[in-house]
N, C-alpha and C. Protein backbone atom coordinates (compact mmCIF):
# COMPACT_ATOMS: atom_id res chain seq x y z
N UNK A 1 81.00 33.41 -16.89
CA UNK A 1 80.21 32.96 -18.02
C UNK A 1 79.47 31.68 -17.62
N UNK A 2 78.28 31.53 -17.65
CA UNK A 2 77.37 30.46 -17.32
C UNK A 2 77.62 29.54 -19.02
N UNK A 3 77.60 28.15 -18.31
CA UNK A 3 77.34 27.35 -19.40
C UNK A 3 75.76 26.59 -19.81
N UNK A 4 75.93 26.62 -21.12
CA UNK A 4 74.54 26.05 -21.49
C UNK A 4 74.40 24.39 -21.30
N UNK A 5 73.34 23.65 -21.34
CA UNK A 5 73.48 22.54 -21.29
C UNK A 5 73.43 22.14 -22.56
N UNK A 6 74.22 21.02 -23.24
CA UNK A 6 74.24 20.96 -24.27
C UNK A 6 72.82 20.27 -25.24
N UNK A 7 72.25 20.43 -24.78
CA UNK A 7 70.43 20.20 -25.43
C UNK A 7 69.99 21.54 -25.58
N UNK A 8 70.34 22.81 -25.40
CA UNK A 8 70.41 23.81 -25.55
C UNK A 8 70.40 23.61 -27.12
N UNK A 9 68.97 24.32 -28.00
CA UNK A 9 69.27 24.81 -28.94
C UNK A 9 69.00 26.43 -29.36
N UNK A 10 69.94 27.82 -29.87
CA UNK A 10 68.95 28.63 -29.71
C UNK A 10 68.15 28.65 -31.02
N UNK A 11 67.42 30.11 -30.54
CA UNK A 11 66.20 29.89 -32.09
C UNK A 11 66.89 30.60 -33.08
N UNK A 12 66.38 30.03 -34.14
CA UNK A 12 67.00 30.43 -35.58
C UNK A 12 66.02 30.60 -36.62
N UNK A 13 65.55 31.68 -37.07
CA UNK A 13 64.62 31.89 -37.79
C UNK A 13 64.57 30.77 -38.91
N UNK A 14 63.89 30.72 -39.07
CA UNK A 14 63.91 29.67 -40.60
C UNK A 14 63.40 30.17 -42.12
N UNK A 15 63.36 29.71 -42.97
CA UNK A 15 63.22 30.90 -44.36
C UNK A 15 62.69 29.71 -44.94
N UNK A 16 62.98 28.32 -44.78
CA UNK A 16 62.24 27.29 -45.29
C UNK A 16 60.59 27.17 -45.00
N UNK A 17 59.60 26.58 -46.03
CA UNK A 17 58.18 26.46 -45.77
C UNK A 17 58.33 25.13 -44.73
N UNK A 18 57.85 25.72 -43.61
CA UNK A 18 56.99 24.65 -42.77
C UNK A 18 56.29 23.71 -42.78
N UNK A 19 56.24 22.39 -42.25
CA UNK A 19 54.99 21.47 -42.60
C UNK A 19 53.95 21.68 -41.85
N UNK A 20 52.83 21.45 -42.33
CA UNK A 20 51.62 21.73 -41.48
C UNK A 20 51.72 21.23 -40.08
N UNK A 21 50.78 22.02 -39.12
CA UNK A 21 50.26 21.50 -38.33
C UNK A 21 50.00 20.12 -38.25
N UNK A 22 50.29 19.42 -37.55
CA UNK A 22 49.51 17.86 -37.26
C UNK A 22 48.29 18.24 -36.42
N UNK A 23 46.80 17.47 -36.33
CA UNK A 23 46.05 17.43 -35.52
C UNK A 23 46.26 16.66 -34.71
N UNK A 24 45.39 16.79 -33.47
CA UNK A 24 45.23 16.28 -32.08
C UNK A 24 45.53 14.40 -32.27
N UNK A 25 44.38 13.64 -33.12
CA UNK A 25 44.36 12.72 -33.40
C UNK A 25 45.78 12.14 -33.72
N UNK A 26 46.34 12.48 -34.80
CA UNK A 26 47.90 12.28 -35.36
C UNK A 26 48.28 12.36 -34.24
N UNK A 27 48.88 13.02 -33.66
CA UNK A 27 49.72 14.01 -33.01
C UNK A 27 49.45 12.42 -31.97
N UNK A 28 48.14 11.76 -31.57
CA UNK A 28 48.26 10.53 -30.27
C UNK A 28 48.67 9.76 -31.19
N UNK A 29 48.37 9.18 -32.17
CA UNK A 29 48.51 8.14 -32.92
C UNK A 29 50.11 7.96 -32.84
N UNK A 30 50.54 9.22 -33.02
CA UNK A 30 52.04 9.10 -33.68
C UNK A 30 53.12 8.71 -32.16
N UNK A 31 52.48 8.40 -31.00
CA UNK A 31 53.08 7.64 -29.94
C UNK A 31 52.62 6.92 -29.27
N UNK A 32 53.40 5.33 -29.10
CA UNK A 32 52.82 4.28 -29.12
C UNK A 32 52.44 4.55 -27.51
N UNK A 33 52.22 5.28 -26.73
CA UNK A 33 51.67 4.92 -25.38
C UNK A 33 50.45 5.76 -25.59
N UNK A 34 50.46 6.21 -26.14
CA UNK A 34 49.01 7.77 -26.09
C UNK A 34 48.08 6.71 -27.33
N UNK A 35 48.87 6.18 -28.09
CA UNK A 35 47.73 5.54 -29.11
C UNK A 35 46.93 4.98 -28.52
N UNK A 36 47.34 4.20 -27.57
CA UNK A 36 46.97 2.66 -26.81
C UNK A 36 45.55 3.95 -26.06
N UNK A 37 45.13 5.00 -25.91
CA UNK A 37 44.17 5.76 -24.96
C UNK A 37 43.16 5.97 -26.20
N UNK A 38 43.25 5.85 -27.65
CA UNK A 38 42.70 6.52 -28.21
C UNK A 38 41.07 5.89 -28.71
N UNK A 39 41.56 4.42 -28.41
CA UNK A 39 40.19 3.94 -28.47
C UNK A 39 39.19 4.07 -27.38
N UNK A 40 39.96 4.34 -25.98
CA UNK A 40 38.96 4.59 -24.79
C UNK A 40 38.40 6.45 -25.01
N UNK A 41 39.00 6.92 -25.50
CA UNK A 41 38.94 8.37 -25.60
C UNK A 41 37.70 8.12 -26.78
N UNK A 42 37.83 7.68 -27.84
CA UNK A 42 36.90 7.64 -28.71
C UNK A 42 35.28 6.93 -28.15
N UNK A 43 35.14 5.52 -27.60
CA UNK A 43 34.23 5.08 -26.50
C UNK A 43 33.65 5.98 -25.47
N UNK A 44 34.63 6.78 -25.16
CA UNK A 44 33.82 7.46 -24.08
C UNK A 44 33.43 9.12 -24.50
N UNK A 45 33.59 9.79 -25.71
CA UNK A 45 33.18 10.70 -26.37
C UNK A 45 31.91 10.20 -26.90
N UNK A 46 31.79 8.68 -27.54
CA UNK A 46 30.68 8.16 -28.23
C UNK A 46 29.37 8.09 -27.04
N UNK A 47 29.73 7.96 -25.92
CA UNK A 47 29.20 7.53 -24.54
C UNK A 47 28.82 9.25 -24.39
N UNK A 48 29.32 9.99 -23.99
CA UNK A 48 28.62 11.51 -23.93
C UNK A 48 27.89 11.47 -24.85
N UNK A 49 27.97 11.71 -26.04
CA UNK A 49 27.44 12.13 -27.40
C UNK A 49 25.87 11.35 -27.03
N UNK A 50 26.06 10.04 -26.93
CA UNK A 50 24.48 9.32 -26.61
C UNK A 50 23.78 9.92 -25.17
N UNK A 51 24.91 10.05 -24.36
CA UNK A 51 23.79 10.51 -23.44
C UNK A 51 23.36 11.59 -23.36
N UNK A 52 23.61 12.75 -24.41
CA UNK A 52 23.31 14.50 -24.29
C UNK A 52 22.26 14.22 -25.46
N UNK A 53 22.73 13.00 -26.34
CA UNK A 53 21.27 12.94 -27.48
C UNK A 53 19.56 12.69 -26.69
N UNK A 54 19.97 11.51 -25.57
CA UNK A 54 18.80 11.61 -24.45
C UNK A 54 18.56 11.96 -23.61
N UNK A 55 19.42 13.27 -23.45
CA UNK A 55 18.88 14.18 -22.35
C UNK A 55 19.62 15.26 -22.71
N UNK A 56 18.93 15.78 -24.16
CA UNK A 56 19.26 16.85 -24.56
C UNK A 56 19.61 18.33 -23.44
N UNK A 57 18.41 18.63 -23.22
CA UNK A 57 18.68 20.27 -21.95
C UNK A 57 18.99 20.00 -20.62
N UNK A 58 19.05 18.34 -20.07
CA UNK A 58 19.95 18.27 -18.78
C UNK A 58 21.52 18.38 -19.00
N UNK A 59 21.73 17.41 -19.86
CA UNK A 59 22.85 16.72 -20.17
C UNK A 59 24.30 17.95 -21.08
N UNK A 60 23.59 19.27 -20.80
CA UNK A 60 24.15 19.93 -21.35
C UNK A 60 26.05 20.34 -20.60
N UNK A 61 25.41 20.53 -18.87
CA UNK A 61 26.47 21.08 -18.33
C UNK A 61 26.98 19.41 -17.70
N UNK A 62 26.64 18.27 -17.94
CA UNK A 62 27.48 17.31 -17.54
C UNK A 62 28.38 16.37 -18.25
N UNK A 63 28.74 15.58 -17.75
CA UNK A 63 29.72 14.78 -18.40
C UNK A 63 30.08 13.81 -17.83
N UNK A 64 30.26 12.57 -18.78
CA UNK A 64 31.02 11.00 -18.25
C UNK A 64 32.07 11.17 -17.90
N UNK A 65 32.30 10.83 -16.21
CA UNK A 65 33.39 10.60 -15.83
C UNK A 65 34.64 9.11 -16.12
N UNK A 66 33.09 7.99 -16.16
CA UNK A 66 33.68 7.02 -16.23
C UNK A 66 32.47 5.82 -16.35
N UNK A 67 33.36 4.88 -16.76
CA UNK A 67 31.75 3.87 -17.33
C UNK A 67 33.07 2.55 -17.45
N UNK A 68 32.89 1.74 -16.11
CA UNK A 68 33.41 0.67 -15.98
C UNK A 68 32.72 -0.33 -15.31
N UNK A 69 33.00 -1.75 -15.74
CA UNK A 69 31.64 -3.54 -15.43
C UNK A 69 30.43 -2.44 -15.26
N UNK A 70 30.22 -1.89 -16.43
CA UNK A 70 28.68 -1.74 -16.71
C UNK A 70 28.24 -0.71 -15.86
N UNK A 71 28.59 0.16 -15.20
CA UNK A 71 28.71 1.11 -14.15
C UNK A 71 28.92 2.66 -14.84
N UNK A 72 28.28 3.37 -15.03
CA UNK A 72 28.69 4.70 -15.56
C UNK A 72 28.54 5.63 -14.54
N UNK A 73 28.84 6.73 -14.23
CA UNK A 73 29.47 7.50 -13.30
C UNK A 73 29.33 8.85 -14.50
N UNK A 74 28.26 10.10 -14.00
CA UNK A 74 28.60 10.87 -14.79
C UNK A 74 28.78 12.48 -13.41
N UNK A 75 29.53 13.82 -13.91
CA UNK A 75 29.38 14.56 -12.97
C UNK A 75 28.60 15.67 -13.54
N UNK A 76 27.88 16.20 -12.29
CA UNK A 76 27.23 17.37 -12.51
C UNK A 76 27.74 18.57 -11.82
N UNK A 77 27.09 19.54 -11.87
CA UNK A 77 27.68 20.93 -11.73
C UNK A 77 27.43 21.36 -10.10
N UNK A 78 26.54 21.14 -10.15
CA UNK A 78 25.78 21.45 -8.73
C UNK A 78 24.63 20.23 -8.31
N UNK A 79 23.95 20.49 -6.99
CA UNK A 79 23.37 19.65 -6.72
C UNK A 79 21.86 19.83 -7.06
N UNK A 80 21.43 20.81 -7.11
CA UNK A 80 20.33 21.04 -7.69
C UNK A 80 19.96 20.18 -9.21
N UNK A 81 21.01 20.13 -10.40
CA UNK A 81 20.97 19.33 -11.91
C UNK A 81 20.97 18.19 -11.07
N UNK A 82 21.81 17.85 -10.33
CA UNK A 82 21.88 15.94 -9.82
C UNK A 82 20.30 15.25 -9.56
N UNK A 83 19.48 16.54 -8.76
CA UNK A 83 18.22 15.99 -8.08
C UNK A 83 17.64 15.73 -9.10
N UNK A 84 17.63 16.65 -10.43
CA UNK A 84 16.61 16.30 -11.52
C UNK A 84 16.90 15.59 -12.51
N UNK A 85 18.68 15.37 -12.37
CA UNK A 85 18.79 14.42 -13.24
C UNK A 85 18.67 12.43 -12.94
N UNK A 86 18.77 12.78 -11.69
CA UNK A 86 18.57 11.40 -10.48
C UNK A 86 17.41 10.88 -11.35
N UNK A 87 16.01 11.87 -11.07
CA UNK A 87 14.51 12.05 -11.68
C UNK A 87 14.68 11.11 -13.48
N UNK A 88 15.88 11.42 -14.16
CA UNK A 88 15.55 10.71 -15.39
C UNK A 88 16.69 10.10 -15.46
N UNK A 89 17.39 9.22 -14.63
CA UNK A 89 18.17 8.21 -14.67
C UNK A 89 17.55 6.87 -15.22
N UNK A 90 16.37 6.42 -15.02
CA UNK A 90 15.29 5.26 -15.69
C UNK A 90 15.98 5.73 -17.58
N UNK A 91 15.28 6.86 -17.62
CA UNK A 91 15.18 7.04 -19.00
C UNK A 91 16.19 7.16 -19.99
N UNK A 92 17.41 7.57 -19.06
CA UNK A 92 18.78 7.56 -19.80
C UNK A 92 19.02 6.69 -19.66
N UNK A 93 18.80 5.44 -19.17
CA UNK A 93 19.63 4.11 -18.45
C UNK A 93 18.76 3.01 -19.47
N UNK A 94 17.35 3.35 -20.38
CA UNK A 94 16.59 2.81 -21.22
C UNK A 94 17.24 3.49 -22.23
N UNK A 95 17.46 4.24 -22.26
CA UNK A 95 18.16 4.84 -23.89
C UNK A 95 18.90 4.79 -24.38
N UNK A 96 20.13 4.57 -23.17
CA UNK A 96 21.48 4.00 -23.36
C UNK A 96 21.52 2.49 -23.68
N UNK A 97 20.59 1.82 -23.48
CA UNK A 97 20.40 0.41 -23.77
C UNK A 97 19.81 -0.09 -24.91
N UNK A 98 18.98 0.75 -25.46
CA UNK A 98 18.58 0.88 -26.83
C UNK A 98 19.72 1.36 -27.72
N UNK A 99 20.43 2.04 -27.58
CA UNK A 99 21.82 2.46 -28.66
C UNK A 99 23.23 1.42 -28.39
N UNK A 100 22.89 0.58 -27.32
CA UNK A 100 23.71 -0.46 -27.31
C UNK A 100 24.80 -0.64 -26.28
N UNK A 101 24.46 0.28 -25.58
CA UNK A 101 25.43 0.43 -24.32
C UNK A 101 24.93 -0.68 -23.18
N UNK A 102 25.54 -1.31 -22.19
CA UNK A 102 25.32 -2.46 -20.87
C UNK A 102 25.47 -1.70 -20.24
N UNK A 103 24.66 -0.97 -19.60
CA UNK A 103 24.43 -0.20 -18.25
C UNK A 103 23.52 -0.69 -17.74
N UNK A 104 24.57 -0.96 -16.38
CA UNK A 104 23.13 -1.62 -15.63
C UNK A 104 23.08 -0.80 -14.34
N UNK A 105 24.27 0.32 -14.07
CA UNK A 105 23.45 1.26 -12.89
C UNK A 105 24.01 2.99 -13.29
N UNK A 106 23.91 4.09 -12.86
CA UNK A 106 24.16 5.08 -12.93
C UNK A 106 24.47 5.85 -11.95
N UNK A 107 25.47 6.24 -11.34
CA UNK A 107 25.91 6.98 -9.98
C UNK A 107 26.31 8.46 -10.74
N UNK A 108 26.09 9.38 -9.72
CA UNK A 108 26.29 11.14 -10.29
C UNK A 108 26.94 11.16 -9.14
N UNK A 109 28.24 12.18 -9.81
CA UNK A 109 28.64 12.60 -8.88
C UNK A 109 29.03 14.19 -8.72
N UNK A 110 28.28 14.60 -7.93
CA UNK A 110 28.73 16.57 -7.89
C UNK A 110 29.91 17.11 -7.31
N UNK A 111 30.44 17.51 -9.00
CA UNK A 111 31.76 18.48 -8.99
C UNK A 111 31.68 19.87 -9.31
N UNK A 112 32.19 20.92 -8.17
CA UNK A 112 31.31 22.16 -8.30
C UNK A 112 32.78 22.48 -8.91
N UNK A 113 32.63 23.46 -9.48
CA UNK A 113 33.47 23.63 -10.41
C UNK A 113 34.02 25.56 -9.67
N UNK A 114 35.16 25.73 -9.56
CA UNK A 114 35.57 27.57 -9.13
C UNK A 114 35.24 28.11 -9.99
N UNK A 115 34.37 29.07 -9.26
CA UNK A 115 33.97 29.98 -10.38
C UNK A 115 34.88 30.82 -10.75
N UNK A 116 35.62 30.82 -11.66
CA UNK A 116 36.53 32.86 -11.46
C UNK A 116 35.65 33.99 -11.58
N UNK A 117 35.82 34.84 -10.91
CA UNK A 117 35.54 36.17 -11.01
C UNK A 117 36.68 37.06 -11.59
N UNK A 118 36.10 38.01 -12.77
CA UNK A 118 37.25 38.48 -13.64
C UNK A 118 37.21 39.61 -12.63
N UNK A 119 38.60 40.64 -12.67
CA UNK A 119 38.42 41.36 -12.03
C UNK A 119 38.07 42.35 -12.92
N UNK A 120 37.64 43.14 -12.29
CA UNK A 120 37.55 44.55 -13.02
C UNK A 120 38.11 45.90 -13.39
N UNK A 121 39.30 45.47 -12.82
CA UNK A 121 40.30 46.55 -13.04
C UNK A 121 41.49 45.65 -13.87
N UNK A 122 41.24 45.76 -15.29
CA UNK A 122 42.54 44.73 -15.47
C UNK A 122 43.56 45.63 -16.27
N UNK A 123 44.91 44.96 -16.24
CA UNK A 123 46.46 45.60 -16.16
C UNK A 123 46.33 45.40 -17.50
N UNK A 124 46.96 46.59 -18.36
CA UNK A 124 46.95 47.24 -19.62
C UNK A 124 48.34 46.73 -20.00
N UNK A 125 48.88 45.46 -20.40
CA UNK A 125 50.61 45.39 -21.08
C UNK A 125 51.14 46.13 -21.91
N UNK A 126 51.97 46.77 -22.06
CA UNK A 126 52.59 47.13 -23.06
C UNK A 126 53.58 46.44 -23.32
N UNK A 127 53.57 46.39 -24.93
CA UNK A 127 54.52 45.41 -25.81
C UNK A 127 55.55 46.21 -26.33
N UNK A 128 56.95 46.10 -26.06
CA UNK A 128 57.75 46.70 -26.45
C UNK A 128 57.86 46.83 -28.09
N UNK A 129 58.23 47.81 -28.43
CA UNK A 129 58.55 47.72 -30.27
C UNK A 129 58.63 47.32 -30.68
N UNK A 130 59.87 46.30 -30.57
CA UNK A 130 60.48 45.22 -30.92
C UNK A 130 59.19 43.62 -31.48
N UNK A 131 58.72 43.91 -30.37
CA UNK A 131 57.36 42.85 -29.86
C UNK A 131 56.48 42.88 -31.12
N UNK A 132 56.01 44.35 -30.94
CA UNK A 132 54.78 44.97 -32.56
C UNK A 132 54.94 44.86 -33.58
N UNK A 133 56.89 44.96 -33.67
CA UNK A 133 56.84 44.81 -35.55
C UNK A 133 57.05 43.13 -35.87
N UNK A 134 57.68 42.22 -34.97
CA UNK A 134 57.60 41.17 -35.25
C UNK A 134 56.19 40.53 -35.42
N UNK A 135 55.22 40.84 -34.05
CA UNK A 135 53.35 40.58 -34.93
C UNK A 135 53.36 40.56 -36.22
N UNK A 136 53.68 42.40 -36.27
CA UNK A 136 53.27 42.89 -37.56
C UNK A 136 54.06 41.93 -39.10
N UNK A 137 55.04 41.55 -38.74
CA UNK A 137 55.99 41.12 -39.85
C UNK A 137 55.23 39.34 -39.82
N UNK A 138 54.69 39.22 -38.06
CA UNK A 138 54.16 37.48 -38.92
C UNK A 138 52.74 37.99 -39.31
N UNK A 139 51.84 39.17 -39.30
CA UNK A 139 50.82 39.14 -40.04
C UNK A 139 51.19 39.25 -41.08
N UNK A 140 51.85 39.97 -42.02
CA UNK A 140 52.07 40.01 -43.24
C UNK A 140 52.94 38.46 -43.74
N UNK A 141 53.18 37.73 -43.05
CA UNK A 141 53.94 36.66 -43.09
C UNK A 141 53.14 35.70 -43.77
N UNK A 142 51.97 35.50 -42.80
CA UNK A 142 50.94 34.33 -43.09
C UNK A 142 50.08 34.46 -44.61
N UNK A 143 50.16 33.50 -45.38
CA UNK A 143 49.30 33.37 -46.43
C UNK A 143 47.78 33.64 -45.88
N UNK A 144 47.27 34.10 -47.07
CA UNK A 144 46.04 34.61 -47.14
C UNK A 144 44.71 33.12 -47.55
N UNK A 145 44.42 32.99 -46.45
CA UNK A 145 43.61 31.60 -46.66
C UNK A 145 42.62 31.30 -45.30
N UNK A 146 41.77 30.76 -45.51
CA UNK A 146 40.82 30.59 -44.60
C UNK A 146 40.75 30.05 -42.92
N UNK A 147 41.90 29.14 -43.09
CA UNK A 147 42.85 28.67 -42.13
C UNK A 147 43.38 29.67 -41.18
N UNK A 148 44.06 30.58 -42.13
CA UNK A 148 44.70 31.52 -41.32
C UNK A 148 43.96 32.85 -40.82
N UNK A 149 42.68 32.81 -41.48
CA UNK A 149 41.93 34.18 -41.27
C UNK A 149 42.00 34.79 -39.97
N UNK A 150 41.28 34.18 -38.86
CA UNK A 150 41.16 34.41 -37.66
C UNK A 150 42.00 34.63 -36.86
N UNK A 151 43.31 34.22 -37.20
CA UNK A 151 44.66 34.43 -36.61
C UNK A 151 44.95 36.13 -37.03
N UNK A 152 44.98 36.07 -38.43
CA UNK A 152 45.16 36.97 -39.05
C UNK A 152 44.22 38.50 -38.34
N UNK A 153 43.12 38.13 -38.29
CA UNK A 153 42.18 39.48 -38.08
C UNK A 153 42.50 39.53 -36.52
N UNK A 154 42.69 38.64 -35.53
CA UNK A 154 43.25 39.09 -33.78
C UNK A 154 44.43 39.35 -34.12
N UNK A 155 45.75 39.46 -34.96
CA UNK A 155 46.87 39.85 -34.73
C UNK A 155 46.61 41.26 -34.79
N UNK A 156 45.86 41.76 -36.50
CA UNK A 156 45.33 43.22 -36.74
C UNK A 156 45.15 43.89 -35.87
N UNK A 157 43.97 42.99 -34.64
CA UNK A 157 43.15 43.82 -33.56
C UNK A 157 43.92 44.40 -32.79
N UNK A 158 45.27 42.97 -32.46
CA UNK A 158 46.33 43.63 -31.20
C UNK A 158 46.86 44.54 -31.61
N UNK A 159 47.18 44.71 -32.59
CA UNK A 159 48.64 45.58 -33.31
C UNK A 159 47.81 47.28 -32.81
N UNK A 160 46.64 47.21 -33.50
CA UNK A 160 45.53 48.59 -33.41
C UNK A 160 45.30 48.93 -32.42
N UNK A 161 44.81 47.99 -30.76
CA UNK A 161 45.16 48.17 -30.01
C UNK A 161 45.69 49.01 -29.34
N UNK A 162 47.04 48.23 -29.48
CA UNK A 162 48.70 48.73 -29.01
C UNK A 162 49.27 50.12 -29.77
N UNK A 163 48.64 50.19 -30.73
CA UNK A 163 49.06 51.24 -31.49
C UNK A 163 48.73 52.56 -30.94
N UNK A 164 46.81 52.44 -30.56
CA UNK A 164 46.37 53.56 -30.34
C UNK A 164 46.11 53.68 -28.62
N UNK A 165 47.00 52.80 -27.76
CA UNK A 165 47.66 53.05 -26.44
C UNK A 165 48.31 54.08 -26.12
N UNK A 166 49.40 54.08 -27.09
CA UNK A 166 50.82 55.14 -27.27
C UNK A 166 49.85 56.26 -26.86
């Protein structure tokens, strides 16, 4: 007989209502080392947001890596966006200074990103019985509300699916 470690808890259905979800935000707030990130996380979302406002159709596939003593650092996809975005570094580096940002230089740096290739032959799972009626028992589970819709209509899809596999 193997022993468990005693932090071992198993699962136990529950019959009590749940509390909501917490969001992302909460969820940092609510620990004091992740809080302490949330104002740089917020600064540097505000920092994208301005620079895709002035360079709307470049600024689409890039992103701030980093923006430290006045230095921003953003990456691009390939090197081809870098050459043309090099081309309107003046104009983002004037625009960013008009919305209140201290930039005083701009370095790109190209991060090519793996492409996946899906394959094309992909493996069909089958979900044991057991598997389908529990779906099925948390679709009928979930209240009927807007929140839950989308959950609700992909559980449907799998179940139909799986159904018409057999």
């Amino acid at each position: 007989m193997t022993m468990r470690p005693s932090s071992f808890i198993p699962f136990k259905q529950s019959t009590t209502t749940q509390k909501p979800a917490k969001g992302a935000a909460e969820f940092l707030r609510s620990h004091d080392k992740l809080a302490a990130l949330l104002p740089a996380v917020a600064r540097m979302a505000s920092l994208q947001n301005d620079c895709a406002a002035a360079l709307p159709a470049m600024f689409a596939h890039c992103a701030v890596l980093q923006f430290e003593a006045n230095q921003l650092v953003l990456s691009t996809p390939n090197a081809a966006l870098a050459a043309r975005l090099k081309q309107q570094l003046p104009k983002l580096q004037d625009e960013l200074q008009q919305r209140g940002w201290q930039v005083n230089a701009i370095r790109l740096k190209v991060q090519v990103a793996k492409t996946l290739i899906k394959s094309t032959a992909s493996k069909q799972l089958v979900l044991p019985k057991q598997a389908l009626s529990a779906f099925a028992e948390l679709g009928e589970a979930l209240e009927d509300s807007p929140r839950n819709k989308a959950l609700k209509a992909a559980l449907g899809t799998m179940m139909q699916r799986h159904r018409s596999a057999k």
